[in-house]
Protein backbone atom coordinates (compact mmCIF):
# COMPACT_ATOMS: atom_id res chain seq x y z
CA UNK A 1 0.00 0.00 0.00
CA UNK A 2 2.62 2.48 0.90
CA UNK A 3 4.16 1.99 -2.18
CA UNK A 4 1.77 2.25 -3.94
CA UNK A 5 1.20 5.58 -2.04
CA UNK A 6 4.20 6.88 -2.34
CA UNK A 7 4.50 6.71 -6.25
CA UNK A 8 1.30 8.34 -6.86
CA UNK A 9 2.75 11.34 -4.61
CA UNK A 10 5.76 11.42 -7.11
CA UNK A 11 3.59 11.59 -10.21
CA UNK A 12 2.02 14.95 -8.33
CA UNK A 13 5.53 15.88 -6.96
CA UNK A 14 6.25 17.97 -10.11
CA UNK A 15 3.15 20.19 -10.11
CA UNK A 16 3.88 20.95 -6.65
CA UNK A 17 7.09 22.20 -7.12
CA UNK A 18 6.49 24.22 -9.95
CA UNK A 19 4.18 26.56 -6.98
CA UNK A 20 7.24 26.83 -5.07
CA UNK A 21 6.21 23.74 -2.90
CA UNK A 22 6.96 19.96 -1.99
CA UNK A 23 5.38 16.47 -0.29
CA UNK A 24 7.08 14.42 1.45
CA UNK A 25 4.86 11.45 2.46
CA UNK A 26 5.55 9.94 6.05
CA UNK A 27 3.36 7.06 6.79
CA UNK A 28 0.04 4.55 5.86
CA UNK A 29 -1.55 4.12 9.38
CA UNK A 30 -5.69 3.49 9.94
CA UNK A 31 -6.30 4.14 6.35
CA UNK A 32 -4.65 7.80 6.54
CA UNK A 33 -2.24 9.08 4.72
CA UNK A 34 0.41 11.34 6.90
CA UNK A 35 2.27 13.98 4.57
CA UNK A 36 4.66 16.79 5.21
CA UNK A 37 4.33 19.80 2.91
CA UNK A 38 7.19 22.05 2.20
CA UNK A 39 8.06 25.32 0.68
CA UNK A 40 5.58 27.66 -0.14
CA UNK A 41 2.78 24.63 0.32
CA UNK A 42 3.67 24.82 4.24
CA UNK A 43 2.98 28.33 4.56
CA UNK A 44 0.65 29.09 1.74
CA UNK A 45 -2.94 29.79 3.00
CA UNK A 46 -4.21 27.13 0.28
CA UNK A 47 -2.65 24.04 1.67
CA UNK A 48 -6.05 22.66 3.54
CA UNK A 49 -7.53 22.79 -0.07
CA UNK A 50 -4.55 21.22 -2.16
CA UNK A 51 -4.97 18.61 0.49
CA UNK A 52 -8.12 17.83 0.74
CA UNK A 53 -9.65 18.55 -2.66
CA UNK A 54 -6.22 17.56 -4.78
CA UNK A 55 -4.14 15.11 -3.62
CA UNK A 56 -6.45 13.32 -1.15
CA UNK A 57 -9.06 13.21 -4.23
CA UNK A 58 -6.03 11.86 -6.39
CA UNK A 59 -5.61 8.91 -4.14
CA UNK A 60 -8.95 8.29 -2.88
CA UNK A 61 -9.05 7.82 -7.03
CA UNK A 62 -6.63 5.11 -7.12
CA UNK A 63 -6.77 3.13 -3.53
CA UNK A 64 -10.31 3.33 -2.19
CA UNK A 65 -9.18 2.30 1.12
CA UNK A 66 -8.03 5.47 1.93
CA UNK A 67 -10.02 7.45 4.52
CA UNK A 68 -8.34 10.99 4.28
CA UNK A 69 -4.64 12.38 4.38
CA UNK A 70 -3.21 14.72 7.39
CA UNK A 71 -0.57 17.27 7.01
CA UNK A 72 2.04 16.55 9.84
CA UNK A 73 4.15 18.99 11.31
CA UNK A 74 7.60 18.06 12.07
């Protein structure tokens, strides 16, 4: 699953960057997906909606298992 989860992050890797941003994924537990953003996505007042509405979307698409995905601060 991870896997799985972490390659469809780098297929969406590249449009984040191009804003400035990055994702680094940090774990598969309880059907969430744990992510870091960086750059401008950690600060940008937009980053609740690129979650939720973009990426989480993207891999509820692809692994239906997936409850929702949780920006972790570190």
């Amino acid at each position: 699953m991870e896997e799985k989860i972490k390659s469809l992050i780098e297929e969406i890797r590249p449009y984040i960057n191009m804003d400035g941003g990055d994702i680094e994924f940090i774990k598969y537990e309880d059907k969430y997906v744990y992510v870091k953003l960086k750059g401008h996505c950690a600060e940008c007042n937009a980053q609740d909606y690129t979650l939720k509405n973009y990426i989480y979307e993207l891999l509820k698409k692809e692994i239906d298992e997936i409850e929702g995905i949780i920006n972790v601060e570190l």
